[in-house]
N, C-alpha and C. Protein backbone atom coordinates (compact mmCIF):
# COMPACT_ATOMS: atom_id res chain seq x y z
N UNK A 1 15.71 32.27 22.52
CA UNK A 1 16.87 31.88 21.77
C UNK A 1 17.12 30.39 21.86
N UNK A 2 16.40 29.65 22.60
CA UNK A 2 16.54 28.19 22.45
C UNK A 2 16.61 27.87 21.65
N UNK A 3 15.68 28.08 20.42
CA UNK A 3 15.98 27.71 18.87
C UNK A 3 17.05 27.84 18.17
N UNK A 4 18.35 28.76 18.92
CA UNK A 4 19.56 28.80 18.21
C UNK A 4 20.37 28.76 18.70
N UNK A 5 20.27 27.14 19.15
CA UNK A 5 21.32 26.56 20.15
C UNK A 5 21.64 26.65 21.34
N UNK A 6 20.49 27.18 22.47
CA UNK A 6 20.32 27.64 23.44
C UNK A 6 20.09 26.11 24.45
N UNK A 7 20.40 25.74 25.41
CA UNK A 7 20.10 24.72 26.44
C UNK A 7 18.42 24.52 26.45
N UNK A 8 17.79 25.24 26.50
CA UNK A 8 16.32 24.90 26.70
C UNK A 8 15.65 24.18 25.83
N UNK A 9 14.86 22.79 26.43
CA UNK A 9 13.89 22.45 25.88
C UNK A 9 13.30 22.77 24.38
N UNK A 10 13.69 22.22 23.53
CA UNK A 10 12.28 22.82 22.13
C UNK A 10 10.92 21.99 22.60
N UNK A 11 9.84 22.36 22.44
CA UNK A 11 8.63 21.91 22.49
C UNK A 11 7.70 21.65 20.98
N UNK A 12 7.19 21.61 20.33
CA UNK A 12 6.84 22.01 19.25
C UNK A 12 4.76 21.27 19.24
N UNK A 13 4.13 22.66 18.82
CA UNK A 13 2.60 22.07 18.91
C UNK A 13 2.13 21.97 17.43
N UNK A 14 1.43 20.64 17.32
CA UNK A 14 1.00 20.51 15.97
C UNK A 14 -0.72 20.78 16.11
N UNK A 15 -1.54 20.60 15.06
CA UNK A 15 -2.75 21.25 15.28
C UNK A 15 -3.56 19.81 15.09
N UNK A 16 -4.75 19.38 15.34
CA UNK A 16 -5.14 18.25 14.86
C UNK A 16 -5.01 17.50 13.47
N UNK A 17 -5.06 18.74 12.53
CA UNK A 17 -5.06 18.40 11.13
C UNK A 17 -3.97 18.28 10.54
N UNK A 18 -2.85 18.96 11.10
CA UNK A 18 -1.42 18.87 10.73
C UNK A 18 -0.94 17.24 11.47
N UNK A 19 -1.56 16.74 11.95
CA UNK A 19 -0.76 15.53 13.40
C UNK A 19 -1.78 14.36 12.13
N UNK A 20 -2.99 14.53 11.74
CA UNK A 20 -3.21 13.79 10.51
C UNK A 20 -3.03 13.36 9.50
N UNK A 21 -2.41 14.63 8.69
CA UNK A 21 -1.51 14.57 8.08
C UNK A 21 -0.48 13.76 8.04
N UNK A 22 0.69 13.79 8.91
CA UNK A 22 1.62 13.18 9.20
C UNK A 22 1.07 12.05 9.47
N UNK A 23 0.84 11.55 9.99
CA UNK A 23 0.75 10.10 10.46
C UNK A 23 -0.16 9.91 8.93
N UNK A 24 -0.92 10.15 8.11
CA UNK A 24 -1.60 9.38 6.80
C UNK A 24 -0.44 9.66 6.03
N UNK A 25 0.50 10.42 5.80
CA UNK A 25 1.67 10.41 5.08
C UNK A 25 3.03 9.05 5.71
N UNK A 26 3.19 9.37 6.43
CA UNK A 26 3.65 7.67 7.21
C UNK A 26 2.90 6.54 7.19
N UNK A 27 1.83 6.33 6.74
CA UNK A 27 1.11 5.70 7.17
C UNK A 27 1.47 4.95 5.38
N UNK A 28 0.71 5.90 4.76
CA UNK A 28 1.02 5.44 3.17
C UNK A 28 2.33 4.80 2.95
N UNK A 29 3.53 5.80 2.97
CA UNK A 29 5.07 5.49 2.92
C UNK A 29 5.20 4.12 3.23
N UNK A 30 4.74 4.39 4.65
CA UNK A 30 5.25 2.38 5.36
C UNK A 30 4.12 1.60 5.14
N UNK A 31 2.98 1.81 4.58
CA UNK A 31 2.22 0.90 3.88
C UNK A 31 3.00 0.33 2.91
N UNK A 32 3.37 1.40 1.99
CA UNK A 32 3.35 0.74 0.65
C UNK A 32 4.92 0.02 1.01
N UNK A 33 5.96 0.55 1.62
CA UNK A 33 6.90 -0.34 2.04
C UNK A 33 6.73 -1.73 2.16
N UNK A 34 5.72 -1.86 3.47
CA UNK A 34 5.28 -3.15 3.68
C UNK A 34 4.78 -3.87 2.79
N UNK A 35 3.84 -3.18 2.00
CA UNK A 35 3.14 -4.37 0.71
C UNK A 35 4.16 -4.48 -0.16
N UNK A 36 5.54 -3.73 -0.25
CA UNK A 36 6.47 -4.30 -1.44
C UNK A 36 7.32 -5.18 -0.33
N UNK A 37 7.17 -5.35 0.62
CA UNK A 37 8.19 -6.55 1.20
C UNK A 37 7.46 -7.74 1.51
N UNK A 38 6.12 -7.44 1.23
CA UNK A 38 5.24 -8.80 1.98
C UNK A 38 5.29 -9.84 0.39
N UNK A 39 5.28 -9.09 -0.55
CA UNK A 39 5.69 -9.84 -2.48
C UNK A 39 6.48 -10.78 -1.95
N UNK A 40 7.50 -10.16 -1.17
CA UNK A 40 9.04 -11.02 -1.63
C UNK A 40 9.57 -11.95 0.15
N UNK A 41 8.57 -11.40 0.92
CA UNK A 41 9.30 -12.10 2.14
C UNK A 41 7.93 -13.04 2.73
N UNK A 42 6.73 -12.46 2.24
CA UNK A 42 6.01 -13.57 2.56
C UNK A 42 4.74 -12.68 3.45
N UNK A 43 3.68 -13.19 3.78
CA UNK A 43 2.30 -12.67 4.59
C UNK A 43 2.70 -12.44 6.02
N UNK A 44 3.06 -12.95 6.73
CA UNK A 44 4.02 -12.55 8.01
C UNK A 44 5.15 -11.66 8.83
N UNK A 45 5.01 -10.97 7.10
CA UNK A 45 5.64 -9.53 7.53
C UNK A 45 5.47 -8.74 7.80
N UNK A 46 5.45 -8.02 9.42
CA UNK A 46 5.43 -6.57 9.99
C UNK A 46 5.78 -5.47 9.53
N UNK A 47 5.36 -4.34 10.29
CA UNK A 47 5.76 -2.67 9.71
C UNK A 47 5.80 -2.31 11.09
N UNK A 48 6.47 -1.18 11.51
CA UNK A 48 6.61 -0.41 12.70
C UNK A 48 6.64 1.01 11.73
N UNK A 49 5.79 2.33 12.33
CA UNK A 49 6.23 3.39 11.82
C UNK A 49 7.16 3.82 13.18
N UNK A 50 8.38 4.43 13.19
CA UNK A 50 9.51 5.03 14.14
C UNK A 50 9.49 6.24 14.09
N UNK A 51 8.92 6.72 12.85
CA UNK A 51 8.91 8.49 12.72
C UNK A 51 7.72 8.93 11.86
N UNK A 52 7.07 9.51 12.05
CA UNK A 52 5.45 9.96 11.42
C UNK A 52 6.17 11.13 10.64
N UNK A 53 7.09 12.51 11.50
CA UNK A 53 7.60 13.39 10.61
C UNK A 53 7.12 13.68 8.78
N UNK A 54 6.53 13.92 8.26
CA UNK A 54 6.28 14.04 6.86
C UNK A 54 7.52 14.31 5.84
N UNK A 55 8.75 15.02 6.77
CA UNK A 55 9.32 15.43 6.14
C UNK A 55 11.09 14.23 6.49
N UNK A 56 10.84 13.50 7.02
CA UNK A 56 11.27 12.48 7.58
C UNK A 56 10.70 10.83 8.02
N UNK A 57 10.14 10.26 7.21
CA UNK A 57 8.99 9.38 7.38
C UNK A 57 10.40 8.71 7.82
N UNK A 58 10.22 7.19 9.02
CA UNK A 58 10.94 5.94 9.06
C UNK A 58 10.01 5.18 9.33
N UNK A 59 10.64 3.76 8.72
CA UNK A 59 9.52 2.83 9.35
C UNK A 59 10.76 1.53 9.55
N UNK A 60 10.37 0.75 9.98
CA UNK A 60 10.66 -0.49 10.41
C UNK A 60 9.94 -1.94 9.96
N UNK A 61 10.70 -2.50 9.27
CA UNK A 61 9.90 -3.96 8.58
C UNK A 61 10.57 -4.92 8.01
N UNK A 62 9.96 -6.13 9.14
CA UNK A 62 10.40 -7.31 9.31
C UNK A 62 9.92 -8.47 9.06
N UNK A 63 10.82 -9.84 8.35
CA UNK A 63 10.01 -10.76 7.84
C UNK A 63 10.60 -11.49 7.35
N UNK A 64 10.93 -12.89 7.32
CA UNK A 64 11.13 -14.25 7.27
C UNK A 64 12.72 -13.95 7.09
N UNK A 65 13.10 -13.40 8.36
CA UNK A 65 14.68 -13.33 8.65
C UNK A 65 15.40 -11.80 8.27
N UNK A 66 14.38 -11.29 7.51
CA UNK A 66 15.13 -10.15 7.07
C UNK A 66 14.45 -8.88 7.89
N UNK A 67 15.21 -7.94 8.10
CA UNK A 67 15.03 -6.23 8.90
C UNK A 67 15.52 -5.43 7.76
N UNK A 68 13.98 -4.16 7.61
CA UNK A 68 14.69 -3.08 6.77
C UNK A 68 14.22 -1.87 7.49
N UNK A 69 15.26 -1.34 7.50
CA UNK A 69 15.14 0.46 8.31
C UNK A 69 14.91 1.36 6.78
N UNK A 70 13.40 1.89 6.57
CA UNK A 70 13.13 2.63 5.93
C UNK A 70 13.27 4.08 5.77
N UNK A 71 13.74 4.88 5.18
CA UNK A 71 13.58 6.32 5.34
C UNK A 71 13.32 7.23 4.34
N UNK A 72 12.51 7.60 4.73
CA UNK A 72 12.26 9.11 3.10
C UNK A 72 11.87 10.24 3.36
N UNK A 73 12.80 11.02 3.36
CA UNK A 73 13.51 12.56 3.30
C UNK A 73 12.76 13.07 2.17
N UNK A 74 12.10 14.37 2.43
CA UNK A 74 11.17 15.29 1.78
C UNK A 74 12.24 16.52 1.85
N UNK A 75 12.94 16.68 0.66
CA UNK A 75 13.51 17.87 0.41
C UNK A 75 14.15 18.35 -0.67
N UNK A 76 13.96 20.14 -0.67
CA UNK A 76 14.44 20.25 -1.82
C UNK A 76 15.83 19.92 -2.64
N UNK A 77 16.52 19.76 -2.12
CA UNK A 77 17.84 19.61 -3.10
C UNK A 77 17.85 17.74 -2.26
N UNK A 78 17.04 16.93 -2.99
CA UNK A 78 17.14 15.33 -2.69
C UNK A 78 18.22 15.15 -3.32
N UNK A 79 18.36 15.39 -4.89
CA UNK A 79 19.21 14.89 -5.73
C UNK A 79 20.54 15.18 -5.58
N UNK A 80 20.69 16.00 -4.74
CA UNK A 80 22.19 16.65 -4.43
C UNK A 80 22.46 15.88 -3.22
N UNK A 81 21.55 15.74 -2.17
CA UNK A 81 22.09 14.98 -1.20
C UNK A 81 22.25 13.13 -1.84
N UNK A 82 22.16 12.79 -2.54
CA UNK A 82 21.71 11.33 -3.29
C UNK A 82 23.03 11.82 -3.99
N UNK A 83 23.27 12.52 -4.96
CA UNK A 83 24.78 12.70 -5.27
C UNK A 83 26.07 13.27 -4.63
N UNK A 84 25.61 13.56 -3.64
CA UNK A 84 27.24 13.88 -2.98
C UNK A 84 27.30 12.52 -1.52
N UNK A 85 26.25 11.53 -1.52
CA UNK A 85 26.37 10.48 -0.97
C UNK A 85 27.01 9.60 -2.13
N UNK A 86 26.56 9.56 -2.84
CA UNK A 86 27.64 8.14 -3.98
C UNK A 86 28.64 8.74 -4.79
N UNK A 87 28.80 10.21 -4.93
CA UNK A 87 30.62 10.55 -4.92
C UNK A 87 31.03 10.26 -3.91
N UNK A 88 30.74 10.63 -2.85
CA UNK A 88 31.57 10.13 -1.87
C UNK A 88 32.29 8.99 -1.24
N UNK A 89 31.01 8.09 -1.52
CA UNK A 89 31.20 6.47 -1.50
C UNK A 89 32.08 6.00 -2.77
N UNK A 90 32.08 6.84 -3.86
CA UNK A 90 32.85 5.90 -4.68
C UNK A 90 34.66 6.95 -4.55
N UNK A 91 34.62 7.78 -4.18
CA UNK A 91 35.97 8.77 -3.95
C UNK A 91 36.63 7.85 -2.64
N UNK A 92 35.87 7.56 -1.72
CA UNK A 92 36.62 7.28 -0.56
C UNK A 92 37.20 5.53 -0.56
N UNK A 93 36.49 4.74 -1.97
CA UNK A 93 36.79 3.42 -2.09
C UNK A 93 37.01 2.86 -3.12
N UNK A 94 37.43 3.86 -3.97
CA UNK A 94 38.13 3.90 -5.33
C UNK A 94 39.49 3.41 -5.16
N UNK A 95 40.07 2.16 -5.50
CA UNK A 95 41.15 1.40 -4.95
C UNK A 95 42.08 1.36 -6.52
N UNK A 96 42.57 1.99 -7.01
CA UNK A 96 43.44 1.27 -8.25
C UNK A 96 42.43 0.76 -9.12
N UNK A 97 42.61 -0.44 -10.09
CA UNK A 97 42.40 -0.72 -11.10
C UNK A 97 41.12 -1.68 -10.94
N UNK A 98 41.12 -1.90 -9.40
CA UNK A 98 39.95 -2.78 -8.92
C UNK A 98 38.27 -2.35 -9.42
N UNK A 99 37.78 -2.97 -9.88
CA UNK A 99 36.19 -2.39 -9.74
C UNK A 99 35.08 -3.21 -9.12
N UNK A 100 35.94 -4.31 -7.97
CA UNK A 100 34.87 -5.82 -7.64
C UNK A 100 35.21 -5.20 -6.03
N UNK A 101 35.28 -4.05 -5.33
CA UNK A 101 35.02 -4.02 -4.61
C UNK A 101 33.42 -3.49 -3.88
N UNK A 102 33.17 -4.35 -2.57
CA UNK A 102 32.17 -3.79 -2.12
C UNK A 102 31.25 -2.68 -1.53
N UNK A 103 32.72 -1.83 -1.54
CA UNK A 103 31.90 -0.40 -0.71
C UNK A 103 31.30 0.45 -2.00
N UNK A 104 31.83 -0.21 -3.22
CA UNK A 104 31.52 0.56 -4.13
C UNK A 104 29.77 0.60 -4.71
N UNK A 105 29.52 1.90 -5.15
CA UNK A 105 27.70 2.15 -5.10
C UNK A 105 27.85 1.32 -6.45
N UNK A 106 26.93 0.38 -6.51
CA UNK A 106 26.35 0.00 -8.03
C UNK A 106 25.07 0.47 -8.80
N UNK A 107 25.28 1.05 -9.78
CA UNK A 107 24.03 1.83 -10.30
C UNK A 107 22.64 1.21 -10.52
N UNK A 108 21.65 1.29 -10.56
CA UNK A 108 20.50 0.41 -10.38
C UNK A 108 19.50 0.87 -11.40
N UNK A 109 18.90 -0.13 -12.46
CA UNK A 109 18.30 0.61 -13.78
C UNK A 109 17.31 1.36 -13.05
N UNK A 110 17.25 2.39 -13.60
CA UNK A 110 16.13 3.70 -13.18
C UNK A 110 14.62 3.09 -13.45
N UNK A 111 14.02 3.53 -12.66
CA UNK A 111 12.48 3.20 -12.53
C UNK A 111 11.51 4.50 -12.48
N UNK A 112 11.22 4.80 -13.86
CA UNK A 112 10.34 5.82 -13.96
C UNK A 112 11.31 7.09 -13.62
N UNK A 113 11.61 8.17 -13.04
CA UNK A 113 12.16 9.46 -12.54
C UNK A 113 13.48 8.89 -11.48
N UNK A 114 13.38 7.77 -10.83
CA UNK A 114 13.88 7.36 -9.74
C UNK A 114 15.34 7.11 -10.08
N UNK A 115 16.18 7.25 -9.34
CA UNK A 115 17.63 7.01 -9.70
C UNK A 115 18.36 6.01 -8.35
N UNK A 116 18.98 5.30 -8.14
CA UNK A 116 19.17 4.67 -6.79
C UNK A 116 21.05 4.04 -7.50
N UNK A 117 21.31 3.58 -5.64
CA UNK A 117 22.29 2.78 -5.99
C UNK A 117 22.50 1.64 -5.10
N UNK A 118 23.16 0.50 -5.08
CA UNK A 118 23.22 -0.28 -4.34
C UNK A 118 24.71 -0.59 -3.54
N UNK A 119 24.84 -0.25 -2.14
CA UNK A 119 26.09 -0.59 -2.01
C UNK A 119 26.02 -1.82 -1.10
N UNK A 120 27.02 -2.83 -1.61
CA UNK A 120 26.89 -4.10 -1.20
C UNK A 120 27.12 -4.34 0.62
N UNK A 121 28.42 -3.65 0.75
CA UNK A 121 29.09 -3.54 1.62
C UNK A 121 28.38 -3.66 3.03
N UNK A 122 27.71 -2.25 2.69
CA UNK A 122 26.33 -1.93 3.52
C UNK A 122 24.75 -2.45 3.62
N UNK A 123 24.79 -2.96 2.84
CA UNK A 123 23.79 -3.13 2.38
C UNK A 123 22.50 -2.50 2.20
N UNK A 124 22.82 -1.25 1.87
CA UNK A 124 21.78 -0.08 1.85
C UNK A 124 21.60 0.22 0.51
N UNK A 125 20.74 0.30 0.07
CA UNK A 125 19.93 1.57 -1.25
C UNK A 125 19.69 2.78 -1.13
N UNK A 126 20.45 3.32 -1.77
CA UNK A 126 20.05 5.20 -1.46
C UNK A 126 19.21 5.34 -2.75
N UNK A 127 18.20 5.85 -3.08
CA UNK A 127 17.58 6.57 -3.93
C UNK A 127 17.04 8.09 -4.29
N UNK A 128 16.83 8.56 -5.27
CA UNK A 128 16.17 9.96 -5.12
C UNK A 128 15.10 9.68 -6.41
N UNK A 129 13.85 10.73 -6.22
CA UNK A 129 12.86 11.19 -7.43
C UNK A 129 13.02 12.57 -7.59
N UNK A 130 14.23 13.22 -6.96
CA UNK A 130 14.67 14.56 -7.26
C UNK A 130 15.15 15.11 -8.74
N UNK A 131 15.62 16.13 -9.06
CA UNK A 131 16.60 16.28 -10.06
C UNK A 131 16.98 17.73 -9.28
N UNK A 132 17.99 17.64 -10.28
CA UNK A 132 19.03 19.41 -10.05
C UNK A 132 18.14 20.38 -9.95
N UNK A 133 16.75 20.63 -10.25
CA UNK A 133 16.50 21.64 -10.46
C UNK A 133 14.79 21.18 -9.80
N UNK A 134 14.31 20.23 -9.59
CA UNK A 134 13.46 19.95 -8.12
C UNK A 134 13.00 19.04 -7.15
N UNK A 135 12.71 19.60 -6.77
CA UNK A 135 12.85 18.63 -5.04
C UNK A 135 12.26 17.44 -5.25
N UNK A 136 12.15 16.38 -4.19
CA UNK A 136 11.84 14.97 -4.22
C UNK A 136 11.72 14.46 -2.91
N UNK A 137 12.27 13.39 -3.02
CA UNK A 137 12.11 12.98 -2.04
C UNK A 137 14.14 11.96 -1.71
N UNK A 138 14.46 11.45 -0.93
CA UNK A 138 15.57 10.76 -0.83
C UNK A 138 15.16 10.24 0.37
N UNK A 139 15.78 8.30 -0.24
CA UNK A 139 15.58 7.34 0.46
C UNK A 139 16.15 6.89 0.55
N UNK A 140 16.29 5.91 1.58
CA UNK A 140 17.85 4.92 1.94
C UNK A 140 16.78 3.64 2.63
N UNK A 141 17.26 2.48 2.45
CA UNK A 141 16.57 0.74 2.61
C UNK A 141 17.72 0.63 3.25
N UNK A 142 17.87 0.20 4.55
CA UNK A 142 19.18 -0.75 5.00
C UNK A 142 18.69 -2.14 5.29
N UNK A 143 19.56 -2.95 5.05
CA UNK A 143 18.77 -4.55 5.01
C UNK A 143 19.34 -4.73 6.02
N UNK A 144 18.76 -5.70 7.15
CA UNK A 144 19.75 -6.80 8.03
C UNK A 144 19.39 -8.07 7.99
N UNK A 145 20.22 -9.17 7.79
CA UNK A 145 19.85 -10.38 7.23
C UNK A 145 19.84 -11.13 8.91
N UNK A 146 18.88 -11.78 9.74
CA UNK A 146 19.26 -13.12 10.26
C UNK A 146 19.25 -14.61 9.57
N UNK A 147 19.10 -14.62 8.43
CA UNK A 147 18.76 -15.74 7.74
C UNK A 147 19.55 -15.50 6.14
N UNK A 148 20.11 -16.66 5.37
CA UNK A 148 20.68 -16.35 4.74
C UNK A 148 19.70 -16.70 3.64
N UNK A 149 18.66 -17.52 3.85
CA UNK A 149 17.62 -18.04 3.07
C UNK A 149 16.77 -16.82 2.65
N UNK A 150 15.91 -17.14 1.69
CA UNK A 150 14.96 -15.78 1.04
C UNK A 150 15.69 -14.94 -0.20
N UNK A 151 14.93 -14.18 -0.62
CA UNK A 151 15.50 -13.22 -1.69
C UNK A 151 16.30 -12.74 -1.00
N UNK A 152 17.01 -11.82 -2.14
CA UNK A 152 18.40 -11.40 -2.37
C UNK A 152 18.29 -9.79 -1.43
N UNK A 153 19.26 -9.43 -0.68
CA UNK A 153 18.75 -8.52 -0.09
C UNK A 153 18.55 -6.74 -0.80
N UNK A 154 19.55 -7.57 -2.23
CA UNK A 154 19.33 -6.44 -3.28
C UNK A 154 17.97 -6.42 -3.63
N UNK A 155 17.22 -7.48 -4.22
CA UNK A 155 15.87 -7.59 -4.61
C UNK A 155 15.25 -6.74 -3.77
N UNK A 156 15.20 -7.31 -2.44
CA UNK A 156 13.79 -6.97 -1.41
C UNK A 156 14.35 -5.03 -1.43
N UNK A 157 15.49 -4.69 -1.01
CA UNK A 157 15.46 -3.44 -0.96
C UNK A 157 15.41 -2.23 -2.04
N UNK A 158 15.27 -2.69 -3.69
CA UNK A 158 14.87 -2.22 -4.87
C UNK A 158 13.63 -2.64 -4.91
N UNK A 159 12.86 -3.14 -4.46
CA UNK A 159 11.33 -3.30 -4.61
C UNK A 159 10.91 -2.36 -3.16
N UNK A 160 11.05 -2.23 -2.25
CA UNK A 160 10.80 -1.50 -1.10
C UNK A 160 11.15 -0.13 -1.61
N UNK A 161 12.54 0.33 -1.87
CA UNK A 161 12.70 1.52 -2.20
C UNK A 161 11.85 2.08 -3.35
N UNK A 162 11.62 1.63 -4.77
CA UNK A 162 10.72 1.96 -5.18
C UNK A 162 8.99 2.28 -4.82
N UNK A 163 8.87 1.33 -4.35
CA UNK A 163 7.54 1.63 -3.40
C UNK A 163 7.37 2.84 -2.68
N UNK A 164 8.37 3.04 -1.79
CA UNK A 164 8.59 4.28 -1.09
C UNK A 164 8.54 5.39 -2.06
N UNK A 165 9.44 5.52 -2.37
CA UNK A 165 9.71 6.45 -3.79
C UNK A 165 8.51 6.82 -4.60
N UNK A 166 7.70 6.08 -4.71
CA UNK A 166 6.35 6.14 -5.39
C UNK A 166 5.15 7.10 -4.65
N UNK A 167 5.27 6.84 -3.41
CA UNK A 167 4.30 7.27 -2.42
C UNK A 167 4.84 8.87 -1.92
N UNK A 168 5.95 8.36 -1.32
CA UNK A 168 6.65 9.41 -0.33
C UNK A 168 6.71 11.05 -0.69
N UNK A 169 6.09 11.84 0.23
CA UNK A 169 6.08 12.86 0.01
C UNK A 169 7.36 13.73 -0.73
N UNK A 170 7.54 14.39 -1.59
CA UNK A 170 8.42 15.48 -2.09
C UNK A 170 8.99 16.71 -1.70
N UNK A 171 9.90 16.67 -1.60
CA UNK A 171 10.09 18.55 -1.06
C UNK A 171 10.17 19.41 -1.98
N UNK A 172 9.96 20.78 -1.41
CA UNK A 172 9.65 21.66 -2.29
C UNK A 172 11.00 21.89 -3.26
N UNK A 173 10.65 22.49 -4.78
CA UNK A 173 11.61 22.56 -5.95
C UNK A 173 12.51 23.44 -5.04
N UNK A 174 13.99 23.73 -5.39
CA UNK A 174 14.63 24.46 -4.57
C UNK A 174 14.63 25.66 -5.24
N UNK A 175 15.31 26.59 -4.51
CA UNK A 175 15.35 28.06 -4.86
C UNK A 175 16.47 27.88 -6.27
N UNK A 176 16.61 29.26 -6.51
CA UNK A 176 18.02 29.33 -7.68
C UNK A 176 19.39 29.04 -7.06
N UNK A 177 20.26 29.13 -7.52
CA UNK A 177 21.58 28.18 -6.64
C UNK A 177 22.54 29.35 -6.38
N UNK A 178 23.16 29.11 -5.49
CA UNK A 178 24.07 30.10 -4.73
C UNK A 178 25.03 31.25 -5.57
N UNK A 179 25.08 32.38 -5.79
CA UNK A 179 25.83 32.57 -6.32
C UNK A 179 26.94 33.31 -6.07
């Protein structure tokens, strides 16, 4: 019963070919991450993979002042988690008549299937290649600036997120919906 919330240890064994898998699926993801940040930040930019997971890739990548925490989520209902993240963001900072605030998601022209948004505030990109009816993938770019110099941290993280988005494994279409 450990598996259902029990104190003990989970362990979990992967097989050689499954542990290959994963890591050439991370491997791609934060490749292609890295080659869309090395365009815009320069040849001196690193990659760290943090999570091999297939169904959870992260990576880490850094370069001429800027840090981006990569992530792409393999699952079926992407597009639902990608939309009840930017209702939310725009329900909880929906101020009156204002529309120049920063927590607010800004929509980002679609790229091929891809849908994203940009919230300033945070400086994160959420994206999906999901729809209502199948799975994808959902990604989030968080930027951290030490330098105020370089591209825009919107740029670098709409060229990274797409990249990702391109590569990153999909989750399966979802079942029929609750009824």
């Amino acid at each position: 019963m450990a598996g259902c919330g029990g104190s003990s240890p989970s362990t979990s064994t992967t097989t050689g070919s499954s542990a290959k898998r994963a890591i050439s699926a991370a491997t791609r993801v934060c490749g292609s991450a890295l080659d869309a940040a090395r365009t815009l930040l320069g040849a001196h930019t690193t990659m760290r993979i943090t999570n091999s997971d297939p169904a959870n890739i992260e990576c880490a990548v850094s370069g001429a002042g800027v840090h981006l925490d990569v992530n792409a989520q393999a699952v079926p209902r992407a597009w639902d988690q990608f939309d009840t993240v930017v209702v939310h963001q725009a329900q909880a900072f929906e101020t009156g008549p204002s529309h120049n605030n920063p927590q607010l998601p800004i929509d980002l022209p679609p790229q091929g299937d891809a849908q994203a948004v940009w919230i300033p505030a945070s400086s994160q990109l959420v994206a999906t290649n999901g729809t209502q009816s199948s799975g994808g993938s959902y990604v989030t770019v968080n930027v951290t600036r030490r330098s105020k110099r370089g591209p825009a941290s919107l740029k670098v993280a709409d060229a990274v997120g797409n990249a990702t988005l391109a590569v990153a494994p999909r989750g399966p279409n979802p079942g029929p919906a609750p009824s």
